[in-house]
PDB file of N, CA and C in Angstrom:
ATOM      1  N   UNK A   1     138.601 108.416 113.833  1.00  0.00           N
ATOM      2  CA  UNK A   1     138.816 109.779 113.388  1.00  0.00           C
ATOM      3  C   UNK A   1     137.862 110.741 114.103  1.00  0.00           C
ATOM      4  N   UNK A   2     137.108 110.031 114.867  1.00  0.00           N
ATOM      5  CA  UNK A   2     136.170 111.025 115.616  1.00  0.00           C
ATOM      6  C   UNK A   2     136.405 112.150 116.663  1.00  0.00           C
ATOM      7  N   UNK A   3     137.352 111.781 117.770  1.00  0.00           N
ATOM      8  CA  UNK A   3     138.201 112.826 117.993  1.00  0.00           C
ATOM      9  C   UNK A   3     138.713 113.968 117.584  1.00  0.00           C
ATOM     10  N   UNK A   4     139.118 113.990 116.770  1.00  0.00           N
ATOM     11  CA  UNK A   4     139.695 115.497 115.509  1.00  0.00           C
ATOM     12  C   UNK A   4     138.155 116.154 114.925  1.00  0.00           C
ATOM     13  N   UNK A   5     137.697 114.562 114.175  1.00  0.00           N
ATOM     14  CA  UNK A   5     136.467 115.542 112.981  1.00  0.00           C
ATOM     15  C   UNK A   5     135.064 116.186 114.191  1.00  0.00           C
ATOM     16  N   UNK A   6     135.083 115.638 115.044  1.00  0.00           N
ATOM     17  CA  UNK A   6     133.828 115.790 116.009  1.00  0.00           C
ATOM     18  C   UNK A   6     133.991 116.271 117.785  1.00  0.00           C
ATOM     19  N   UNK A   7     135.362 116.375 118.181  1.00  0.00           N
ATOM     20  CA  UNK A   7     135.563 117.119 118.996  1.00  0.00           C
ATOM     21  C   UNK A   7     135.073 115.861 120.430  1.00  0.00           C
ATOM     22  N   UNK A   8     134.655 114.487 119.949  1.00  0.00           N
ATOM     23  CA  UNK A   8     134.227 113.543 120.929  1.00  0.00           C
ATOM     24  C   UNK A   8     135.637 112.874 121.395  1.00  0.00           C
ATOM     25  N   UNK A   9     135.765 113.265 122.883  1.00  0.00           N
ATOM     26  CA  UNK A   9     136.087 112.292 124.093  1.00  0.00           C
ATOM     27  C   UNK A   9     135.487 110.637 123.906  1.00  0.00           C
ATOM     28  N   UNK A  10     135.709 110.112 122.762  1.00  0.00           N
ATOM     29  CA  UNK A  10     135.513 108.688 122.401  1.00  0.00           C
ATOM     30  C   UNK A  10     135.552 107.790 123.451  1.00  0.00           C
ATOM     31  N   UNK A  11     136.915 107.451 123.554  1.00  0.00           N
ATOM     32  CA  UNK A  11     136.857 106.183 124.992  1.00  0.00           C
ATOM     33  C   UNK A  11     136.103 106.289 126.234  1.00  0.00           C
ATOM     34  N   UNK A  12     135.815 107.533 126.988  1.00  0.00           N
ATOM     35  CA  UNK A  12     135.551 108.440 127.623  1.00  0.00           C
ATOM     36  C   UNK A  12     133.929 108.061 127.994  1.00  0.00           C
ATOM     37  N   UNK A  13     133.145 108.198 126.420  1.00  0.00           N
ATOM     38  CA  UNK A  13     131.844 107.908 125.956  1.00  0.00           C
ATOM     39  C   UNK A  13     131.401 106.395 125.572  1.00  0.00           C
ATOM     40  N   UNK A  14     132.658 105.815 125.293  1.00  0.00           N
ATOM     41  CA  UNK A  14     132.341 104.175 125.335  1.00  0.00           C
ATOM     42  C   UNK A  14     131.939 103.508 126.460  1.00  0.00           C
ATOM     43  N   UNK A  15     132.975 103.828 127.674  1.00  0.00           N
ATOM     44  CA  UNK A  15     133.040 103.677 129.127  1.00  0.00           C
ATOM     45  C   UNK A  15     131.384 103.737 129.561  1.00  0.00           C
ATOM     46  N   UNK A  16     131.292 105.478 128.837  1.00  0.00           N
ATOM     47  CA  UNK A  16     129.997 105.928 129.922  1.00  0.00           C
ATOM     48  C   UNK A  16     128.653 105.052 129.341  1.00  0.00           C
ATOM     49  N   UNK A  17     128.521 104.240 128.041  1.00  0.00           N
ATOM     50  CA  UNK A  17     127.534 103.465 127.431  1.00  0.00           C
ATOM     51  C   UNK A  17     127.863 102.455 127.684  1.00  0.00           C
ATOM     52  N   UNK A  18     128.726 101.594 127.548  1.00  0.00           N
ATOM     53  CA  UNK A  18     129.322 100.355 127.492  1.00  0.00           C
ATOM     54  C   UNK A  18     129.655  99.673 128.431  1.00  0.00           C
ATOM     55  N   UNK A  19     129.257  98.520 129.234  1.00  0.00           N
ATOM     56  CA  UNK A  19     130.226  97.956 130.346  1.00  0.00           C
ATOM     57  C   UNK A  19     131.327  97.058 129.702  1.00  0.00           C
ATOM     58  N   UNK A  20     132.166  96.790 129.727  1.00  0.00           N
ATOM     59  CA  UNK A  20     133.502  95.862 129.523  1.00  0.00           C
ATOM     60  C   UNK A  20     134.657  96.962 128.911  1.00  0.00           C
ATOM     61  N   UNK A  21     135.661  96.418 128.821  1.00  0.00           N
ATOM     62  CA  UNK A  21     136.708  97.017 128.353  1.00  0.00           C
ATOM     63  C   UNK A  21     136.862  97.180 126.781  1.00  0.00           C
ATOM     64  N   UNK A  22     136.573  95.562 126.311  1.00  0.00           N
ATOM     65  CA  UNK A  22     137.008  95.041 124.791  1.00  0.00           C
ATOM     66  C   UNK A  22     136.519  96.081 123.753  1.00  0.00           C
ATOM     67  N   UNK A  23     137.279  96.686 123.092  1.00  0.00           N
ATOM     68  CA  UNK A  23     137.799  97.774 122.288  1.00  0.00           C
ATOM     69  C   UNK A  23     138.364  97.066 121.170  1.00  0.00           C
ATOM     70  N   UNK A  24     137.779  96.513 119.853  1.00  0.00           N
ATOM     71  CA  UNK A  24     138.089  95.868 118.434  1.00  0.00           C
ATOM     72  C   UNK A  24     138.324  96.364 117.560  1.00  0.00           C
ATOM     73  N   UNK A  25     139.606  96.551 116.993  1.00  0.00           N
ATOM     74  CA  UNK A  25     139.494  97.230 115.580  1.00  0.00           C
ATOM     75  C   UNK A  25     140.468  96.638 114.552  1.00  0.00           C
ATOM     76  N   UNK A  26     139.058  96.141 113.564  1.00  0.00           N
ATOM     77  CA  UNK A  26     139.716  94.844 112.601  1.00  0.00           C
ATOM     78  C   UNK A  26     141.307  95.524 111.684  1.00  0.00           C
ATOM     79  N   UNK A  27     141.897  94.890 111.562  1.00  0.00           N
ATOM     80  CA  UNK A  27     143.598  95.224 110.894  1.00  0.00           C
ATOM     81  C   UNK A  27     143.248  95.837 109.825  1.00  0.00           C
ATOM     82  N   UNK A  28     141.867  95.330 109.136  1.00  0.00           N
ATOM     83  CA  UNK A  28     141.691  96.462 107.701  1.00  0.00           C
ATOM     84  C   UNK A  28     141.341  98.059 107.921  1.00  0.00           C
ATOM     85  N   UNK A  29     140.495  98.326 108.992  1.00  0.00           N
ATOM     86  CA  UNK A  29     140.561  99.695 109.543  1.00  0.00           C
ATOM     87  C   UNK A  29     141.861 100.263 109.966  1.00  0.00           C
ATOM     88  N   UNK A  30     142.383  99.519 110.733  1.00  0.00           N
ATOM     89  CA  UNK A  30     143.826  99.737 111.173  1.00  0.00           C
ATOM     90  C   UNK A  30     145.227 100.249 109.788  1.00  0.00           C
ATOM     91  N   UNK A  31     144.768  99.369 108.610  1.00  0.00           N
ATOM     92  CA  UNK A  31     146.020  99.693 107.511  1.00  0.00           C
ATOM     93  C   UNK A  31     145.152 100.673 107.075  1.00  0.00           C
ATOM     94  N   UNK A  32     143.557 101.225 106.875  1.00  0.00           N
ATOM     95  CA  UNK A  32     143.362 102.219 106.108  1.00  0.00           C
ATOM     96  C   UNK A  32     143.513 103.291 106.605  1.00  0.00           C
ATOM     97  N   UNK A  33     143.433 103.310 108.350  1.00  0.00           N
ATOM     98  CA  UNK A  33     143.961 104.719 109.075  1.00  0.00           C
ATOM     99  C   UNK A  33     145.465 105.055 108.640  1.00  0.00           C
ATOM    100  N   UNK A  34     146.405 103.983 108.615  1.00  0.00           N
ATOM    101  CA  UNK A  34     147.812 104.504 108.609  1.00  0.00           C
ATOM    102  C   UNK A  34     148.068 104.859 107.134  1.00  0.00           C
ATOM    103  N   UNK A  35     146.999 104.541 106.067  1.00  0.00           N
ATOM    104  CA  UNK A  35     147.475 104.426 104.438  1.00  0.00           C
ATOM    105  C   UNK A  35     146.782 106.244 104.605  1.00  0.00           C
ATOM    106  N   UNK A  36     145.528 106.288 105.317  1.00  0.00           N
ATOM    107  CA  UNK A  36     144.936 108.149 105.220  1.00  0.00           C
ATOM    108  C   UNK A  36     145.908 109.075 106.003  1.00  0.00           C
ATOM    109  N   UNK A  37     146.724 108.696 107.546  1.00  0.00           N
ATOM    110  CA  UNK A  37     147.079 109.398 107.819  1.00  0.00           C
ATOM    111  C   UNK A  37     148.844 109.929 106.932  1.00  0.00           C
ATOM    112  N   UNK A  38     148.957 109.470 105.624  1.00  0.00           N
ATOM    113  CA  UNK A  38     150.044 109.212 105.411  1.00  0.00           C
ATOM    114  C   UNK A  38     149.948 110.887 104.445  1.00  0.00           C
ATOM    115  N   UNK A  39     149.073 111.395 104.308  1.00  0.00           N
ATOM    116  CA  UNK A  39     148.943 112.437 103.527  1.00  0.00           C
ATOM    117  C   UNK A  39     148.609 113.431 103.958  1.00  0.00           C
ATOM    118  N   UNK A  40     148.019 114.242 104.040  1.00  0.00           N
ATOM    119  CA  UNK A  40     148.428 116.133 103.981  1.00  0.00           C
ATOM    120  C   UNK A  40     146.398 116.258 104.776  1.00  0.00           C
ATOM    121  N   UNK A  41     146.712 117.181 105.694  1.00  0.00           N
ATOM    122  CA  UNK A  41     145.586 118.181 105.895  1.00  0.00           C
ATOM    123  C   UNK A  41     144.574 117.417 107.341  1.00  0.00           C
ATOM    124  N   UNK A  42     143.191 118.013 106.825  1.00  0.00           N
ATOM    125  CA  UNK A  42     142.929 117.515 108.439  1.00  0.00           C
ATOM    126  C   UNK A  42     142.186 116.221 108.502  1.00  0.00           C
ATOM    127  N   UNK A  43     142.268 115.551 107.370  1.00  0.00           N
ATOM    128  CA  UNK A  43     141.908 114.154 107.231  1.00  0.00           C
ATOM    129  C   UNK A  43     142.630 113.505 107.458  1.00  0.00           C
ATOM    130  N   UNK A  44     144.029 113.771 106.989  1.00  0.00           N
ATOM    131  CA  UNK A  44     145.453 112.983 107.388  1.00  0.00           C
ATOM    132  C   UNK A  44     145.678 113.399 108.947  1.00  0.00           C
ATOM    133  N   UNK A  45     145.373 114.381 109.829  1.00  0.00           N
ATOM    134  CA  UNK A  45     145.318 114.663 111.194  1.00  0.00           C
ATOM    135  C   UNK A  45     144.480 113.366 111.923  1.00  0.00           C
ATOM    136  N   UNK A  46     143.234 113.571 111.463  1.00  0.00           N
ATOM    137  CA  UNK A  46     142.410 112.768 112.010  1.00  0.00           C
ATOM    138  C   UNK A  46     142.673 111.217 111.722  1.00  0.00           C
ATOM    139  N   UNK A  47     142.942 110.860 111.059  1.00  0.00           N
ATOM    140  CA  UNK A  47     143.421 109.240 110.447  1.00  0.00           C
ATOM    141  C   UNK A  47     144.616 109.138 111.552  1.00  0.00           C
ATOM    142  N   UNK A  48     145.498 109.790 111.748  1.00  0.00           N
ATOM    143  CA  UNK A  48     146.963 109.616 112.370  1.00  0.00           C
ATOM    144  C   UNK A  48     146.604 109.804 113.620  1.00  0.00           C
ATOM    145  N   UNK A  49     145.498 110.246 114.456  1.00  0.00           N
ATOM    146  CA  UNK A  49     145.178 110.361 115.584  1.00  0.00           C
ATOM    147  C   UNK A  49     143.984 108.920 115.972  1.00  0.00           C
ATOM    148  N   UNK A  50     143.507 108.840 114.706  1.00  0.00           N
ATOM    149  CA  UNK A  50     142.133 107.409 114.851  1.00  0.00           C
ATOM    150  C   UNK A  50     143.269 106.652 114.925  1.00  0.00           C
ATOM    151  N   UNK A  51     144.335 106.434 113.957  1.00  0.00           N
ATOM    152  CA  UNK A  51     145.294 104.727 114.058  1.00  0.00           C
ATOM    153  C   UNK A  51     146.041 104.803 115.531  1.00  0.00           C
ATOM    154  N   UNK A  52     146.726 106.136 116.058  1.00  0.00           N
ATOM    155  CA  UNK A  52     147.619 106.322 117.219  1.00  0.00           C
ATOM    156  C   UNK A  52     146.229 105.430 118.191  1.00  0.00           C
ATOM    157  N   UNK A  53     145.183 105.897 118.180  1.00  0.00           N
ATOM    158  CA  UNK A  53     144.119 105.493 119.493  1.00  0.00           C
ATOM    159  C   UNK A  53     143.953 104.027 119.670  1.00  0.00           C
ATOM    160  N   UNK A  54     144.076 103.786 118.143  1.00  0.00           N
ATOM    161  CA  UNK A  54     143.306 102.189 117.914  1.00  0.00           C
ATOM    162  C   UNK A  54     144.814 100.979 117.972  1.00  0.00           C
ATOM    163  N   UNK A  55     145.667 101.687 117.886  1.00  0.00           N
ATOM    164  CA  UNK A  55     146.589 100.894 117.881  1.00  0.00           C
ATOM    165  C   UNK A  55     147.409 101.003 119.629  1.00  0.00           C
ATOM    166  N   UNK A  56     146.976 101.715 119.945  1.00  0.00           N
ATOM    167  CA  UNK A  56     147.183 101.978 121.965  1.00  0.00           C
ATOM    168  C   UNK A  56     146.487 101.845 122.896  1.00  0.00           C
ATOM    169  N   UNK A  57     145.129 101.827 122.322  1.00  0.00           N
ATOM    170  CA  UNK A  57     144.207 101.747 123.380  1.00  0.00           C
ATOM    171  C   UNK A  57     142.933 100.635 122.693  1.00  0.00           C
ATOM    172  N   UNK A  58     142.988  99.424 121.590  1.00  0.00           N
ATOM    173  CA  UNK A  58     142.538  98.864 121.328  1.00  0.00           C
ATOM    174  C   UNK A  58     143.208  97.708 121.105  1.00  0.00           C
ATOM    175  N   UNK A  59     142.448  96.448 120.922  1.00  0.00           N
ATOM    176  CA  UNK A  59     142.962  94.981 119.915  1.00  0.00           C
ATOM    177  C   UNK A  59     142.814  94.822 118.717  1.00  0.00           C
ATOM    178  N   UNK A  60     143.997  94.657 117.865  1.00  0.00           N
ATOM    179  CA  UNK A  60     143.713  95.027 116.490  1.00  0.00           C
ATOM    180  C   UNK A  60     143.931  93.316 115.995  1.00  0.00           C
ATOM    181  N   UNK A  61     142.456  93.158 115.703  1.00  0.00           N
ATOM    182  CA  UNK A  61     142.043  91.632 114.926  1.00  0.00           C
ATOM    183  C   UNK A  61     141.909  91.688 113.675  1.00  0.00           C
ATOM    184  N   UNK A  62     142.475  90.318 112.786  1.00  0.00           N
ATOM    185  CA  UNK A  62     142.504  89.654 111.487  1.00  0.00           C
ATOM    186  C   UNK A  62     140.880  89.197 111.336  1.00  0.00           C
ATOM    187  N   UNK A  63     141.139  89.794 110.371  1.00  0.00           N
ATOM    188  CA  UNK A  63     139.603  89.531 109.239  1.00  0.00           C
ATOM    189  C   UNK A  63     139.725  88.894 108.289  1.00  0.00           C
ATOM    190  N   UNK A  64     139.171  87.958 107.618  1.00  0.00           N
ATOM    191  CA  UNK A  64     138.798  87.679 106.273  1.00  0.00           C
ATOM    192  C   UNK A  64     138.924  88.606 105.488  1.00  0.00           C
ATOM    193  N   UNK A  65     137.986  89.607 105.881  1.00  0.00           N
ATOM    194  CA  UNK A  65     137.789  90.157 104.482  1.00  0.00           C
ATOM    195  C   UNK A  65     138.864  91.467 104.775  1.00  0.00           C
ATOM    196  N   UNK A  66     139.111  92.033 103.428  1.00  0.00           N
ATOM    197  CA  UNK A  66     139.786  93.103 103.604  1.00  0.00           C
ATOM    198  C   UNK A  66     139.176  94.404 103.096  1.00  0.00           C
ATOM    199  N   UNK A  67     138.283  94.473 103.083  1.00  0.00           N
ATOM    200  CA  UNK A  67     137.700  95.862 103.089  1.00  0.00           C
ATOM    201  C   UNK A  67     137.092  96.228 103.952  1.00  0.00           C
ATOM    202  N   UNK A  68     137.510  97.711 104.171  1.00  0.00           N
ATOM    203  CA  UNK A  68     137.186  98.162 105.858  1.00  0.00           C
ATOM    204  C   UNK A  68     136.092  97.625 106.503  1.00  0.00           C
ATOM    205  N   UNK A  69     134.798  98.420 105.657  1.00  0.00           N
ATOM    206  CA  UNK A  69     133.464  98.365 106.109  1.00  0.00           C
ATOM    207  C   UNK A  69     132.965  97.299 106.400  1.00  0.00           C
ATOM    208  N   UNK A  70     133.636  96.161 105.262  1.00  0.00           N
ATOM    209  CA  UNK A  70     133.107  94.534 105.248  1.00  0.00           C
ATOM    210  C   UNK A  70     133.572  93.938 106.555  1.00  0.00           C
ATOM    211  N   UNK A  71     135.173  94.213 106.862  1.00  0.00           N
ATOM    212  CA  UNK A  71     136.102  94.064 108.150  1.00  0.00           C
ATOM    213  C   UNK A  71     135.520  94.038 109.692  1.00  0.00           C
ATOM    214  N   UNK A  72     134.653  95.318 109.364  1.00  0.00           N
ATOM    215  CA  UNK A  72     134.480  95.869 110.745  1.00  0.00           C
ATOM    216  C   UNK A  72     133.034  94.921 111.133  1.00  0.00           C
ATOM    217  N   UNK A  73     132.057  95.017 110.006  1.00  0.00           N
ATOM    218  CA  UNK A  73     130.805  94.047 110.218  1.00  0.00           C
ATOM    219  C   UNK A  73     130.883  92.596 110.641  1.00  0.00           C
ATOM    220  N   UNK A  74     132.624  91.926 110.047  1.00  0.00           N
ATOM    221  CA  UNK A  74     132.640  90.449 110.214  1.00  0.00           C
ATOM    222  C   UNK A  74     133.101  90.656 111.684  1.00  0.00           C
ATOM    223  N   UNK A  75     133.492  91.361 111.764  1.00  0.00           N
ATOM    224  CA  UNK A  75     134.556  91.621 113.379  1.00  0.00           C
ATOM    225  C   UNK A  75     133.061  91.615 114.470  1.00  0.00           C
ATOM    226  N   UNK A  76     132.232  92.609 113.983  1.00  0.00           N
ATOM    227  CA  UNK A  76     131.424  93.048 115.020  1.00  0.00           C
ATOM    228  C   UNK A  76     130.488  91.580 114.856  1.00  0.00           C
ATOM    229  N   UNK A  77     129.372  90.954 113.911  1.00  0.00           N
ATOM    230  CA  UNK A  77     129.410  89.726 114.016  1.00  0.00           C
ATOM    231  C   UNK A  77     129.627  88.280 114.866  1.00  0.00           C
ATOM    232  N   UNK A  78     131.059  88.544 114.766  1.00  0.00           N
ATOM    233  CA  UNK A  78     131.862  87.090 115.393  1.00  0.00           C
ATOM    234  C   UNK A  78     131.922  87.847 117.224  1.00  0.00           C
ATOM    235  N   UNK A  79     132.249  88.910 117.143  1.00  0.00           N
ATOM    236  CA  UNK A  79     132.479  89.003 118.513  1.00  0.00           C
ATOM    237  C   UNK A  79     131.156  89.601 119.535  1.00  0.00           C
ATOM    238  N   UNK A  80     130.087  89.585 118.622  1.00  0.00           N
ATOM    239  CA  UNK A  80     128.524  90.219 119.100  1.00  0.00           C
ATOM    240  C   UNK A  80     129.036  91.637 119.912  1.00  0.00           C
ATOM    241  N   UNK A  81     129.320  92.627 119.345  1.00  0.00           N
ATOM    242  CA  UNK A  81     129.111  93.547 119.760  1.00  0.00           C
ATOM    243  C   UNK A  81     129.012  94.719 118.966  1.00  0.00           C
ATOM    244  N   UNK A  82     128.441  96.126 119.144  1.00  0.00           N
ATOM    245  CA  UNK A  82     128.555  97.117 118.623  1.00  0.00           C
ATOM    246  C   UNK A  82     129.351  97.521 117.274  1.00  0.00           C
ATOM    247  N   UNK A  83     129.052  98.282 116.380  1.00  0.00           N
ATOM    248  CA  UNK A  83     129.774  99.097 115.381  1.00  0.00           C
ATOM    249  C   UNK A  83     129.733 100.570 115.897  1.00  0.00           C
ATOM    250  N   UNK A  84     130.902 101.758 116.172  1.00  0.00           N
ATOM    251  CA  UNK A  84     131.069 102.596 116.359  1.00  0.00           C
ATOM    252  C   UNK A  84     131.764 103.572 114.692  1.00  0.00           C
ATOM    253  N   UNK A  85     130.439 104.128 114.398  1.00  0.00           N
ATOM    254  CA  UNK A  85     130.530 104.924 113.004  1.00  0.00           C
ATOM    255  C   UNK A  85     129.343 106.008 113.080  1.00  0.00           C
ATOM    256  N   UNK A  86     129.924 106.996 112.342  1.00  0.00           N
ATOM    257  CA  UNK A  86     129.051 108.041 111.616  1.00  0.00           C
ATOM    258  C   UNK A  86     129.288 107.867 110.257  1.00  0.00           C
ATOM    259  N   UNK A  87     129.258 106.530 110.175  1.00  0.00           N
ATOM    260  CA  UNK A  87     129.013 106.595 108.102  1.00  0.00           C
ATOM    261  C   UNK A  87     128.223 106.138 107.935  1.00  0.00           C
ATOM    262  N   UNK A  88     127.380 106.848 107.736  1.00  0.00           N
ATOM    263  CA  UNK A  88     125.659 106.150 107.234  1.00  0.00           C
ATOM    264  C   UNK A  88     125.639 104.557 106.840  1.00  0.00           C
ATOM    265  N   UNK A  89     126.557 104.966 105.433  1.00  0.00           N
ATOM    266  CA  UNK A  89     125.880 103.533 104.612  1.00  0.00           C
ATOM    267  C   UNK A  89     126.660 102.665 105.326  1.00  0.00           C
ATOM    268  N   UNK A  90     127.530 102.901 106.335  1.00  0.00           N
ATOM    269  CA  UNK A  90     128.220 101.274 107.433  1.00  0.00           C
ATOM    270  C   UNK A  90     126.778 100.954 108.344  1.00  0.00           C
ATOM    271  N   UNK A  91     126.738 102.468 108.976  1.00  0.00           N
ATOM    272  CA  UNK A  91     125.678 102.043 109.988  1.00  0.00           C
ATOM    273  C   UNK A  91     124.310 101.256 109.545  1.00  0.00           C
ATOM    274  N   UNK A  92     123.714 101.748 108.622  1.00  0.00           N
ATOM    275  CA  UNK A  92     122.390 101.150 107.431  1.00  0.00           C
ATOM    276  C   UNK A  92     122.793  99.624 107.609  1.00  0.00           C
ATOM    277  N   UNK A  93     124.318  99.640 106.953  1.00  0.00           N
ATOM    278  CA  UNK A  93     124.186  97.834 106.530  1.00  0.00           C
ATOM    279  C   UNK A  93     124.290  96.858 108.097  1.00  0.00           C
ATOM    280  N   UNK A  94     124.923  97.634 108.841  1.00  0.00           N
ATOM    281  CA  UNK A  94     125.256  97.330 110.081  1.00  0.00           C
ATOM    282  C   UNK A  94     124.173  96.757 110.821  1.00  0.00           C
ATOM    283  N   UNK A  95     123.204  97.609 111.148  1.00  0.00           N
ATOM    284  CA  UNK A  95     121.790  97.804 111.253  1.00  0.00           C
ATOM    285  C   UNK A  95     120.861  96.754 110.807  1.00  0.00           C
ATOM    286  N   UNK A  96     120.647  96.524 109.193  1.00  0.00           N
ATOM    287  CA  UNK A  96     120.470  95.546 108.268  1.00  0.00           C
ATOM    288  C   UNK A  96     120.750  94.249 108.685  1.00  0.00           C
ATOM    289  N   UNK A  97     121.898  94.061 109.516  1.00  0.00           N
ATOM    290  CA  UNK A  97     122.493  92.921 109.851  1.00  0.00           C
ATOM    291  C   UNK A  97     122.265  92.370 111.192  1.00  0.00           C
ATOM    292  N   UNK A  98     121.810  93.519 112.314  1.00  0.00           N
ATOM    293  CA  UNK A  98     121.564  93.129 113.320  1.00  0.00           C
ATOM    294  C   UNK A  98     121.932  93.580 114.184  1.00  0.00           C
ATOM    295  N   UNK A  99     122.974  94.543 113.916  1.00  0.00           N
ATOM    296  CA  UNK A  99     124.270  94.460 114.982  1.00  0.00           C
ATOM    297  C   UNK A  99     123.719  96.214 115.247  1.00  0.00           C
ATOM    298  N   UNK A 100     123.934  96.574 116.649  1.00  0.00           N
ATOM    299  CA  UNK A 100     123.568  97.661 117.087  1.00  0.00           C
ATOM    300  C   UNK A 100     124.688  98.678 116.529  1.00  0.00           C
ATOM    301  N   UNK A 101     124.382 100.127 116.691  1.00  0.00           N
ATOM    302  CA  UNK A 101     125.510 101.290 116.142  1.00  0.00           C
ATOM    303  C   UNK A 101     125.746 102.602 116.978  1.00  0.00           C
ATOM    304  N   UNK A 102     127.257 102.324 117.222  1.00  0.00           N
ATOM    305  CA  UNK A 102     127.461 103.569 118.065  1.00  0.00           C
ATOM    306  C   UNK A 102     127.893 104.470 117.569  1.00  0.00           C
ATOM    307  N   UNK A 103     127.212 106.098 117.335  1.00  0.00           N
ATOM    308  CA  UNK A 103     127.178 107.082 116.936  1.00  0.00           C
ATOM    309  C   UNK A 103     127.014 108.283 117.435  1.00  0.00           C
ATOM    310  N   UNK A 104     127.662 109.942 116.768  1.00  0.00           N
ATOM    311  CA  UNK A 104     127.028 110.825 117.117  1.00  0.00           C
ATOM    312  C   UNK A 104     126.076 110.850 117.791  1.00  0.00           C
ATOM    313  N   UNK A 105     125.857 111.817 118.239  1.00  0.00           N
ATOM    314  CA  UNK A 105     124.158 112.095 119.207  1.00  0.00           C
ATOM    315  C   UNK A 105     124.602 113.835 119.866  1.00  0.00           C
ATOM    316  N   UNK A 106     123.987 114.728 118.852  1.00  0.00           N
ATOM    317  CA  UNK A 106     124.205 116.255 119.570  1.00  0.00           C
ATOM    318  C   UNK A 106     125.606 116.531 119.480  1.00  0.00           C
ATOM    319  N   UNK A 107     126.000 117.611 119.869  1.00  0.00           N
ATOM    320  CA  UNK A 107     127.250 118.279 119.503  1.00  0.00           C
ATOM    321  C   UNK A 107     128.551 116.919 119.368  1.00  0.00           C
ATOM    322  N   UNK A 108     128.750 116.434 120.777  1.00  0.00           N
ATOM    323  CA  UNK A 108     129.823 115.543 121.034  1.00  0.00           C
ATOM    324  C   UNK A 108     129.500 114.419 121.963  1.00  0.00           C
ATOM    325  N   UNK A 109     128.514 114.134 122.060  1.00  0.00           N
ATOM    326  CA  UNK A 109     127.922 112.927 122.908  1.00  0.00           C
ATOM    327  C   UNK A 109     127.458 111.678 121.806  1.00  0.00           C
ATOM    328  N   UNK A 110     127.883 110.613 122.102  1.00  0.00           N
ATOM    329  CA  UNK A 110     127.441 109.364 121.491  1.00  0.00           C
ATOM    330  C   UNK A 110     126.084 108.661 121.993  1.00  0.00           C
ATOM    331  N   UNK A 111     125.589 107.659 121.181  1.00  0.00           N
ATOM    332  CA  UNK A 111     124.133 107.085 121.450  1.00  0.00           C
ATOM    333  C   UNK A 111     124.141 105.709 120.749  1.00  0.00           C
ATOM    334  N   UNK A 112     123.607 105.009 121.164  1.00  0.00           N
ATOM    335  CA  UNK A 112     123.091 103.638 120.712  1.00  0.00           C
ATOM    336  C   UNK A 112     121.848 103.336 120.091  1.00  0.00           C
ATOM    337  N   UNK A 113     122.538 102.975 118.306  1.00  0.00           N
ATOM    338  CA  UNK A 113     120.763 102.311 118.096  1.00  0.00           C
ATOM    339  C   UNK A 113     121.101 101.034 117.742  1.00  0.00           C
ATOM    340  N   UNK A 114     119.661 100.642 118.676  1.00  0.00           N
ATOM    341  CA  UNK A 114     119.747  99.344 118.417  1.00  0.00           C
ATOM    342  C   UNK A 114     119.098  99.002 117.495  1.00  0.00           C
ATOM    343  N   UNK A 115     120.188  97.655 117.055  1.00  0.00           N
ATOM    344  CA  UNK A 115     119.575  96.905 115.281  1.00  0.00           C
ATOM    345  C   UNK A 115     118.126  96.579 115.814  1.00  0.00           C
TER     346      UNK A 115
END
């Protein structure tokens, strides 16, 4: 949803931090973008533009668990790489866990902290 709510060139900024291609986004993020973009305003904009990205320009992997936040940590975990969020309490537990976090940084530029 970062695109719409934050005006960030996402893939763009992954590229420019990131070497490899692999782009993950566990199926529980994936059904909660299409269950938000299913409703009214600019949350439902942004959800319908996060699922269009993640479902075209990502691999959308089966999780255990089915709650987003839990989803995205087992995903990032098993496949050792990054969490890309501006939700605090993901990034905190994320963090907590080991796993580095890709985030905001200034108007529309992303940054890496490492766990």
């Amino acid at each position: 949803m970062m695109p719409v709510e934050c005006d960030v060139r996402l893939f763009d900024e992954l590229d420019r931090l990131l070497d490899g291609p692999d782009r993950l986004v566990p199926q529980a993020v994936a059904d909660e973008l299409a269950r938000l973009s299913e409703g009214n305003g600019k949350e439902a904009t942004a959800a319908s533009v996060g699922y269009d990205l993640a479902t075209d320009r990502c691999e959308i992997r089966a999780t255990e668990a089915t709650y987003a936040d839990d989803a995205v940590l087992e995903l990032a975990g098993e496949a050792a790489t990054h969490v890309v969020t501006n939700d605090q309490p993901l990034a905190d537990r994320a963090l907590r866990a080991g796993v580095s976090v890709i985030s905001l940084r200034g108007k529309n530029k992303l940054g890496i902290t490492q766990s």
